[in-house]
C-alpha atoms as a PDB file:
ATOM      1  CA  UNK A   1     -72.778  15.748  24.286  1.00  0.00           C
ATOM      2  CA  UNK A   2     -74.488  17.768  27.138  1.00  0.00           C
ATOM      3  CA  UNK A   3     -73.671  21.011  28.433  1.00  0.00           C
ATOM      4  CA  UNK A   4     -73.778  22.325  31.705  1.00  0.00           C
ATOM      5  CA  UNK A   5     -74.803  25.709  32.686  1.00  0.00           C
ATOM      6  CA  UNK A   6     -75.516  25.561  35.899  1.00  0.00           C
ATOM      7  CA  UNK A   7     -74.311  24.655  39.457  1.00  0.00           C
ATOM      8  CA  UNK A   8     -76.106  23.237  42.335  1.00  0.00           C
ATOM      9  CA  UNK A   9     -76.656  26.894  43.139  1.00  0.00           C
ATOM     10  CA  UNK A  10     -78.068  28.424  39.682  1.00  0.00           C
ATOM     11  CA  UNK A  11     -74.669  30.149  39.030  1.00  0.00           C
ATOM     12  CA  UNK A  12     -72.957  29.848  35.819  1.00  0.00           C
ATOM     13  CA  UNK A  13     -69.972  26.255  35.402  1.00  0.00           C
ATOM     14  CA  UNK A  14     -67.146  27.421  33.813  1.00  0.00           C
ATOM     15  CA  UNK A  15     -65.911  24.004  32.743  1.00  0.00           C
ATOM     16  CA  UNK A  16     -64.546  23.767  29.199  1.00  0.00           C
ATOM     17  CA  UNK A  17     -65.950  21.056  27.223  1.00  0.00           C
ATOM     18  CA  UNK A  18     -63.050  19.420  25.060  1.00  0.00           C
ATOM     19  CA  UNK A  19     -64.950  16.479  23.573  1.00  0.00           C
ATOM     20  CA  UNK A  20     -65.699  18.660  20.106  1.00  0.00           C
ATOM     21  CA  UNK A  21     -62.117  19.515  20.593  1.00  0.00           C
ATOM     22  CA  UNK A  22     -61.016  15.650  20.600  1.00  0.00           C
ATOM     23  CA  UNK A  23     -63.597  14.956  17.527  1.00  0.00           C
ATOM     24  CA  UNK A  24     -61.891  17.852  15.191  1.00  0.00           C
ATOM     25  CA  UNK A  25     -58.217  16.898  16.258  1.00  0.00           C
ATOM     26  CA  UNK A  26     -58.730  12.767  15.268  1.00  0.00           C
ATOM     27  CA  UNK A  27     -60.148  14.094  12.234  1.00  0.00           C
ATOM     28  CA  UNK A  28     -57.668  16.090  11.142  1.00  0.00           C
ATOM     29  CA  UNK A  29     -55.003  13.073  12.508  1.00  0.00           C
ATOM     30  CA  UNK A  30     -56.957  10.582   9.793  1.00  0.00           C
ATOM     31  CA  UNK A  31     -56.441  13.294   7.143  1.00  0.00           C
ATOM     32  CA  UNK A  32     -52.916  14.043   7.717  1.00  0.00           C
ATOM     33  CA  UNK A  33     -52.209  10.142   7.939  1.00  0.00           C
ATOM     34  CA  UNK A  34     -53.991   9.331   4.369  1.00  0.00           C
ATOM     35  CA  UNK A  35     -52.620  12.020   2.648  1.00  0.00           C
ATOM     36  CA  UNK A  36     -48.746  12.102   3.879  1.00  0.00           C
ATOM     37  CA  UNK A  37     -48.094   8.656   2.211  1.00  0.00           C
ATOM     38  CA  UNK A  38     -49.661  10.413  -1.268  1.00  0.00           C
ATOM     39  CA  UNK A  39     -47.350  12.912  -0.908  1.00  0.00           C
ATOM     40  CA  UNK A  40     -44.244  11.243  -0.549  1.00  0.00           C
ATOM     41  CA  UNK A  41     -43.820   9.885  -4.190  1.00  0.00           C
ATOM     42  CA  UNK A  42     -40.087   9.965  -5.713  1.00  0.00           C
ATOM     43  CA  UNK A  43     -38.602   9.808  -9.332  1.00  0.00           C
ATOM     44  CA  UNK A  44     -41.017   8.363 -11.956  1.00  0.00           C
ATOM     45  CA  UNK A  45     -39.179   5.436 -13.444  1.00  0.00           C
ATOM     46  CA  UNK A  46     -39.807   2.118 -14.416  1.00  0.00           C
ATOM     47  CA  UNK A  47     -37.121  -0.575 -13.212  1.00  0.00           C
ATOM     48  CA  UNK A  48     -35.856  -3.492 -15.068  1.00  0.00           C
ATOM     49  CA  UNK A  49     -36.730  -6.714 -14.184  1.00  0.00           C
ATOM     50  CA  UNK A  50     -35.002  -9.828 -13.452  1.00  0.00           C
ATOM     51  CA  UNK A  51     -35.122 -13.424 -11.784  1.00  0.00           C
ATOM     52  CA  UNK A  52     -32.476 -13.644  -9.494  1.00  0.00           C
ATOM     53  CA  UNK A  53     -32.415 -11.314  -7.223  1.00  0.00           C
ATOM     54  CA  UNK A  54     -32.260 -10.595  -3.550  1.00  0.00           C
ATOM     55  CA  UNK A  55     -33.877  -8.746  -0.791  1.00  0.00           C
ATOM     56  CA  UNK A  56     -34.469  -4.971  -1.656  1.00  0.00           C
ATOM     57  CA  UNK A  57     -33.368  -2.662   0.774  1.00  0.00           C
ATOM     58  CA  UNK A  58     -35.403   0.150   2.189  1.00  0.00           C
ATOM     59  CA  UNK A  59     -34.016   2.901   0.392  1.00  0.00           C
ATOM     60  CA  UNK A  60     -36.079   5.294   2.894  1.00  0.00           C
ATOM     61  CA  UNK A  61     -32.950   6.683   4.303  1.00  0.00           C
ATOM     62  CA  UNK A  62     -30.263   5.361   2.184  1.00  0.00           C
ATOM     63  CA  UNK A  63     -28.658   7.193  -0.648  1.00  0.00           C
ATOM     64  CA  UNK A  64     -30.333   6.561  -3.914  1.00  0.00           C
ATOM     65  CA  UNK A  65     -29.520   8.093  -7.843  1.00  0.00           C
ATOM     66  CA  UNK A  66     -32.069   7.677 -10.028  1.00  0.00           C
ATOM     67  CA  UNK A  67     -31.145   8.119 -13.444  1.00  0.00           C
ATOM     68  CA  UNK A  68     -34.597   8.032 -15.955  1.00  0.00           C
ATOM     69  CA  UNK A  69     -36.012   6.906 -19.518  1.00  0.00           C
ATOM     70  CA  UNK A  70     -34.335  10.949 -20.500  1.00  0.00           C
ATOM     71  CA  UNK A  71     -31.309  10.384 -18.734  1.00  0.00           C
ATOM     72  CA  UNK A  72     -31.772  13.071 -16.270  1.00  0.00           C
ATOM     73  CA  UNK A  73     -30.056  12.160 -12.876  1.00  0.00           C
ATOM     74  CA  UNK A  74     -31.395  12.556  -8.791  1.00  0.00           C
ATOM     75  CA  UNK A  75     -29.934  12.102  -6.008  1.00  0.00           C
ATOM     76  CA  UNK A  76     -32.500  10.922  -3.563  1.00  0.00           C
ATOM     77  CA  UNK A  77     -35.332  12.639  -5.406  1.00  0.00           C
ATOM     78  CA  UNK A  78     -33.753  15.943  -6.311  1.00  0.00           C
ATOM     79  CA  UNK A  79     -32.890  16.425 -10.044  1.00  0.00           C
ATOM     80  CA  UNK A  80     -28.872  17.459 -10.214  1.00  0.00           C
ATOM     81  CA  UNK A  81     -26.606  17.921 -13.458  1.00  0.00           C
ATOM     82  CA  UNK A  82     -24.134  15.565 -13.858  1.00  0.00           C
ATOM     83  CA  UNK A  83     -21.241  17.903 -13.037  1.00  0.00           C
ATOM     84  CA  UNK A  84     -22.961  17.759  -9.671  1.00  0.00           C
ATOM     85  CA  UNK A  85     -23.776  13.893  -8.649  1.00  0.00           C
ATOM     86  CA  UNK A  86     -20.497  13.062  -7.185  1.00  0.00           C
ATOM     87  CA  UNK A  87     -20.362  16.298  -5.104  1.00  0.00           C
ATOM     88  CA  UNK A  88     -23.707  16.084  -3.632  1.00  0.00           C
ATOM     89  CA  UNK A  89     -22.934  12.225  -3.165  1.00  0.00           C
ATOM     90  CA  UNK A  90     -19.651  13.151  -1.100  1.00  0.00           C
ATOM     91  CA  UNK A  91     -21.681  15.549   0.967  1.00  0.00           C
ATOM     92  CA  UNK A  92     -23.989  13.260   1.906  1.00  0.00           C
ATOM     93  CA  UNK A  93     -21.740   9.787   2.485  1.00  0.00           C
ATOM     94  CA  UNK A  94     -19.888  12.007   4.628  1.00  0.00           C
ATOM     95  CA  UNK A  95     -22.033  11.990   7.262  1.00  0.00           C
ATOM     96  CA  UNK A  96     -24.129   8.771   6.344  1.00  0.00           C
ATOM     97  CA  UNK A  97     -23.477   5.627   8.555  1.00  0.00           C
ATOM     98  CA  UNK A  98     -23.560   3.661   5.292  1.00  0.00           C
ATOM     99  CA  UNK A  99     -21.599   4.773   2.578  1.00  0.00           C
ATOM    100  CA  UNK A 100     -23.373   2.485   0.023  1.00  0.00           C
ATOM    101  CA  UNK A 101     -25.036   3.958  -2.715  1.00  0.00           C
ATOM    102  CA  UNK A 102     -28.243   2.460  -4.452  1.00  0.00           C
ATOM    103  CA  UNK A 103     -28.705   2.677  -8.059  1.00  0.00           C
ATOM    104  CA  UNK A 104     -32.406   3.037  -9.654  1.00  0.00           C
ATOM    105  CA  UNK A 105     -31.994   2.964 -13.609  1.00  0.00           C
ATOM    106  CA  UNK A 106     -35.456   3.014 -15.897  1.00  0.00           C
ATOM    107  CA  UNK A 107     -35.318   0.377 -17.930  1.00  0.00           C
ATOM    108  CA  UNK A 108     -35.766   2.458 -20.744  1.00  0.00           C
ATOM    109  CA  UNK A 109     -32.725   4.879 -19.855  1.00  0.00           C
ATOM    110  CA  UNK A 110     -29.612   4.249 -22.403  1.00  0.00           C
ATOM    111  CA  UNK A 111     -26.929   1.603 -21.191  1.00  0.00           C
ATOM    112  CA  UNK A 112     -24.278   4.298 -21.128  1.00  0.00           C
ATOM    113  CA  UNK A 113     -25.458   6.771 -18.806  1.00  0.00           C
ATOM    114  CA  UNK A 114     -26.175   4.035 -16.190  1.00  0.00           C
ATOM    115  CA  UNK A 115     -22.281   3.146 -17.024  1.00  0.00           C
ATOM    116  CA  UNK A 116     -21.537   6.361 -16.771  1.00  0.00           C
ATOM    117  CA  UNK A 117     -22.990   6.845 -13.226  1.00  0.00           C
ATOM    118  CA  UNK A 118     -21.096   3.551 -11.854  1.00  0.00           C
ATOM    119  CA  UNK A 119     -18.022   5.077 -13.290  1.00  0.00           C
ATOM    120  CA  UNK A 120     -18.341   8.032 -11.522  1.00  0.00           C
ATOM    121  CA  UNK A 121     -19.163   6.929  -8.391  1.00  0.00           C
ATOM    122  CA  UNK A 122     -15.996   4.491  -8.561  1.00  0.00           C
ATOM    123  CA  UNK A 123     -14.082   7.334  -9.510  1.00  0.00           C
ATOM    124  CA  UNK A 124     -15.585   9.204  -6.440  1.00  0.00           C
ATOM    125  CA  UNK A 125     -14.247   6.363  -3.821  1.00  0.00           C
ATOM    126  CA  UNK A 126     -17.501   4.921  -3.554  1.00  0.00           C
ATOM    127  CA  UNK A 127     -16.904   1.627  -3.814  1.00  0.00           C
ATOM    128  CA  UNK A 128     -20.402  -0.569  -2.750  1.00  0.00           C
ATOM    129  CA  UNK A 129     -23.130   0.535  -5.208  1.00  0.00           C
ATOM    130  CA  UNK A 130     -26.317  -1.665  -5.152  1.00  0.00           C
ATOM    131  CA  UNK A 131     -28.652  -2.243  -8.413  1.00  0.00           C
ATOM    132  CA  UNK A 132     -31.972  -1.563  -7.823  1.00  0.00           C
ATOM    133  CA  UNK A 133     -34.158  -4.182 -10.292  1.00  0.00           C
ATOM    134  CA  UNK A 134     -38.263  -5.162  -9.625  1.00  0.00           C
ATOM    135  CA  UNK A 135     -38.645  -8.846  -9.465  1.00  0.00           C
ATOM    136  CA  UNK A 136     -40.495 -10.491 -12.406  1.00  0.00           C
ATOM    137  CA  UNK A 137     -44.266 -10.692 -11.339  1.00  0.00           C
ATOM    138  CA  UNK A 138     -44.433  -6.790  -9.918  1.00  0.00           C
ATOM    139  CA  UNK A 139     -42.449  -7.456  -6.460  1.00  0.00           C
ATOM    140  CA  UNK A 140     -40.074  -4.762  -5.330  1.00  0.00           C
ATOM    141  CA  UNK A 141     -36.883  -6.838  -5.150  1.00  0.00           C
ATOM    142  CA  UNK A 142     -33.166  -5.449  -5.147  1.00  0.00           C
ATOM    143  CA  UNK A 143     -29.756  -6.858  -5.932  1.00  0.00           C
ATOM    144  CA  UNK A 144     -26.345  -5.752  -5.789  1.00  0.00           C
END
């Protein structure tokens, strides 16, 4: 990096140099693009796992309740009561493209709140829920 301060005729070059500009900008592009996948985490939860299963969907923009080992429920990643699920789900499905709704129990969470949930959303109209499971050996696998 050189700077000129001169012209051919000993006055001053007002050219800006942006090359220090450029270096400080792709560093702070690397920084922003390591740490926004860090700070995207969801619920906590550990799924259940099983053998036959099929592709998992990406749940990136699809509607997901999570319901964890304490029972407490989320619709996509915000913590709601349970007076609340359906309503929030109706809110959103209503303008959704796909009205299916994934499920993500812990595998620790207590067989009647996950029944609970399914009943609820049946009651609600939604009729296509998918169960989200891991596939035995640590892949991400779904099935409905």
């Amino acid at each position: 990096m050189s700077m000129d301060v001169g012209g051919a005729k000993g006055g001053l070059k007002a050219d800006i140099n942006v090359t220090p500009l450029v270096d400080v900008m792709l560093v702070l592009l690397i920084i922003v693009m390591l740490i926004a996948p860090m700070l995207q985490k969801g619920v906590d939860i550990n799924l259940p796992e099983a053998e036959n299963t099929g592709d998992k969907p990406d749940t990136a923009d699809q509607t997901v309740v999570h319901i964890d080992a304490n029972s407490q429920l989320y619709v996509n990643s915000i913590m709601v009561t349970e007076a609340e699920v359906v309503a929030r789900l109706q809110v959103i499905l209503e303008t959704s493209s796909d009205k299916t709704v994934y499920l993500k129990g812990d595998k620790d969470a207590p067989y009647r709140a996950i029944m609970q949930m399914m009943d609820a959303l049946r009651g609600a109209g939604i009729e296509t829920v998918g169960l989200i499971t891991e596939k035995k050996g640590g892949n991400m696998e779904g099935g409905q």
